[in-house]
N, C-alpha and C. Protein backbone atom coordinates (compact mmCIF):
# COMPACT_ATOMS: atom_id res chain seq x y z
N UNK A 1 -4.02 13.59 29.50
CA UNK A 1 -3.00 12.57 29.45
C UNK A 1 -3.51 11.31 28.76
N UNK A 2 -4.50 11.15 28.59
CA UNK A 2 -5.20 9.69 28.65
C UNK A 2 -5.44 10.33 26.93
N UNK A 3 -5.09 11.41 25.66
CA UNK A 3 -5.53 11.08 24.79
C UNK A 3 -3.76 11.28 24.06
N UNK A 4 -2.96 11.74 25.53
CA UNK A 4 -1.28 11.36 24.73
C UNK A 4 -1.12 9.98 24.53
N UNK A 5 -1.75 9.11 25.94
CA UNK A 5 -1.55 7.48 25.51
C UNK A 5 -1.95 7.16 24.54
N UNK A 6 -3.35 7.60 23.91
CA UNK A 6 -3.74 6.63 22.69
C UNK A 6 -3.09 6.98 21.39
N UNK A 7 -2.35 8.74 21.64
CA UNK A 7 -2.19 9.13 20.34
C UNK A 7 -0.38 8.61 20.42
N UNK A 8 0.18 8.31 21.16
CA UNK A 8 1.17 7.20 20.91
C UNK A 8 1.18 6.16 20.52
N UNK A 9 -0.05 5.52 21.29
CA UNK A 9 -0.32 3.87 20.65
C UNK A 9 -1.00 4.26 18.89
N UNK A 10 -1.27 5.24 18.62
CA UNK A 10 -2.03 4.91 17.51
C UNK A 10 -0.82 5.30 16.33
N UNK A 11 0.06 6.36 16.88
CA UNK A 11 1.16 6.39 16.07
C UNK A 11 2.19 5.52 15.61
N UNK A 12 2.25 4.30 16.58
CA UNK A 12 2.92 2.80 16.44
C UNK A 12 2.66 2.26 15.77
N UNK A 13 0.93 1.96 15.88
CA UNK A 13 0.29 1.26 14.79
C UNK A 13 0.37 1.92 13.30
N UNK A 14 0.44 2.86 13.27
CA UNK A 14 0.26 3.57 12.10
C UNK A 14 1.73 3.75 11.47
N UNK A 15 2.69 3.54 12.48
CA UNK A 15 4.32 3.30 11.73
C UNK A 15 4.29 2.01 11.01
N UNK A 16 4.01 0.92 11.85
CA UNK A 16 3.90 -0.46 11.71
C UNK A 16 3.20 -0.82 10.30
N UNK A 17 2.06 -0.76 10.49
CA UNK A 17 0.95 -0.41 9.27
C UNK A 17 1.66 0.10 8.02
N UNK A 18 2.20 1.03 7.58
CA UNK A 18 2.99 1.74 7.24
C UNK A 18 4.13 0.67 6.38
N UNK A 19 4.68 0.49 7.17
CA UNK A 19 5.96 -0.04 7.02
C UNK A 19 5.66 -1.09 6.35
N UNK A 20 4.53 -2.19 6.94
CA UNK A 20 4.11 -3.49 6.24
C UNK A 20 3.54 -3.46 4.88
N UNK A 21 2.77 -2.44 4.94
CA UNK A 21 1.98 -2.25 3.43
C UNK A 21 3.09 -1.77 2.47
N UNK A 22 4.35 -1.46 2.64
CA UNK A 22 5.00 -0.29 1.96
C UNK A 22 6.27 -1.96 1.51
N UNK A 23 6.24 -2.11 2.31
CA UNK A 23 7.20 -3.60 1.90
C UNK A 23 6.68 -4.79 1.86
N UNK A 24 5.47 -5.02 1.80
CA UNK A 24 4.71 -5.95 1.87
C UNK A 24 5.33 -7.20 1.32
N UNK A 25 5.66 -7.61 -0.41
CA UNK A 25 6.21 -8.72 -0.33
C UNK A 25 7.63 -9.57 0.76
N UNK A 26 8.30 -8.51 1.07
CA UNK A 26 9.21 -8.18 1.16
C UNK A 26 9.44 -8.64 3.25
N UNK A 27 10.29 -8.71 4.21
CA UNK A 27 9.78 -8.66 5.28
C UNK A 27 10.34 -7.30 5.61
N UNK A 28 9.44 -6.60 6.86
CA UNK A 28 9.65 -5.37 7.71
C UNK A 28 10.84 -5.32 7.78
N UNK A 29 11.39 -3.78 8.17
CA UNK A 29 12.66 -3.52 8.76
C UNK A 29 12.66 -3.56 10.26
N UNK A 30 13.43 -4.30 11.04
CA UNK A 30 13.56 -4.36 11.98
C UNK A 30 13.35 -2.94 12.62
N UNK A 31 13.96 -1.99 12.41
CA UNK A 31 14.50 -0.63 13.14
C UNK A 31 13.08 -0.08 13.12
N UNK A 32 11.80 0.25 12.03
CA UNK A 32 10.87 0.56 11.96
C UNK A 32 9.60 -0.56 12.90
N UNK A 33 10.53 -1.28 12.81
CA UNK A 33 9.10 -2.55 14.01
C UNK A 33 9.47 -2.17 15.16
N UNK A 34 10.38 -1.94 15.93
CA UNK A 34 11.31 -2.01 16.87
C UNK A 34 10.62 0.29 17.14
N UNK A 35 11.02 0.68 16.16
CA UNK A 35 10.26 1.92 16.39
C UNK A 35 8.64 2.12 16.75
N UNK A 36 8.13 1.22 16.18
CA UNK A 36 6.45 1.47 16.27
C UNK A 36 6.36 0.58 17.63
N UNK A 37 6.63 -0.40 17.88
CA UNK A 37 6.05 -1.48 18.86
C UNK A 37 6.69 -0.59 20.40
N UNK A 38 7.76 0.28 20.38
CA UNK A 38 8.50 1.39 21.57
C UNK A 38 7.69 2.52 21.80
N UNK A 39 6.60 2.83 20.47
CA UNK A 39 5.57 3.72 21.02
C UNK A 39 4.37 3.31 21.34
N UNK A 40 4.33 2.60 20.47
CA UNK A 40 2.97 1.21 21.16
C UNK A 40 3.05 1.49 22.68
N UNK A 41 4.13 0.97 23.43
CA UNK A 41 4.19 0.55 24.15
C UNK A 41 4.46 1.93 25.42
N UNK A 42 4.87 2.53 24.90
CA UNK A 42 4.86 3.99 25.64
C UNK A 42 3.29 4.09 26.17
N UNK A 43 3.03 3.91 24.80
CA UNK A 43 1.45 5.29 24.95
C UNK A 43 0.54 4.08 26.02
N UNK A 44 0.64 2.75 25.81
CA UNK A 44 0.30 1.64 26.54
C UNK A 44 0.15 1.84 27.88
N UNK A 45 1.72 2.02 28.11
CA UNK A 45 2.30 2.45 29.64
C UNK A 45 1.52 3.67 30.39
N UNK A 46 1.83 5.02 29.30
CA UNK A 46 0.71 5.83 29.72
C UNK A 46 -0.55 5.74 30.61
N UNK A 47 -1.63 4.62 29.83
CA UNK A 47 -2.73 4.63 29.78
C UNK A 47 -3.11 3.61 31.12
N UNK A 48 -2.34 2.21 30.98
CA UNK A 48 -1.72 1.62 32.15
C UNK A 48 -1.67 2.07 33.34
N UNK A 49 -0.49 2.76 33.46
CA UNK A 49 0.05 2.78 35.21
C UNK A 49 -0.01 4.48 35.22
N UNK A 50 -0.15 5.55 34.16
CA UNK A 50 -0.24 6.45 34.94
C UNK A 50 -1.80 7.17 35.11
N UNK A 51 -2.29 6.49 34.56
CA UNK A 51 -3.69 6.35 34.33
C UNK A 51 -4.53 5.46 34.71
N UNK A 52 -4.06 5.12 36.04
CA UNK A 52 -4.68 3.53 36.79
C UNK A 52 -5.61 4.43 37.57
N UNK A 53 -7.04 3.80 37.78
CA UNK A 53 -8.29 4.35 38.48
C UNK A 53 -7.77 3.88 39.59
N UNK A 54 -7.40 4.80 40.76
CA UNK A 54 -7.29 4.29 42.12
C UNK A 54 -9.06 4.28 42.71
């Protein structure tokens, strides 16, 4: 479980990343920031609370 969290968070970054270099002068599309920063934050959550060392 603990390498689904990172491989979500790393897929966010790598949308994000993505997206910025690809439109760079230009600003991001909302829908693609808004997509990466929702798996960010998934895989986050993951790693977080279901993956808390009791």
């Amino acid at each position: 479980m603990y390498y689904v969290g990172k491989l979500f968070q790393a897929a966010g970054l790598t949308i994000v990343g993505f997206d910025f270099v690809r439109t760079f002068p230009n600003v991001m599309s909302r829908q693609v920031l808004t997509v990466g920063i929702i798996l960010f934050a998934v895989g986050w959550g993951i790693n977080r609370f279901l993956l808390r060392a009791k």
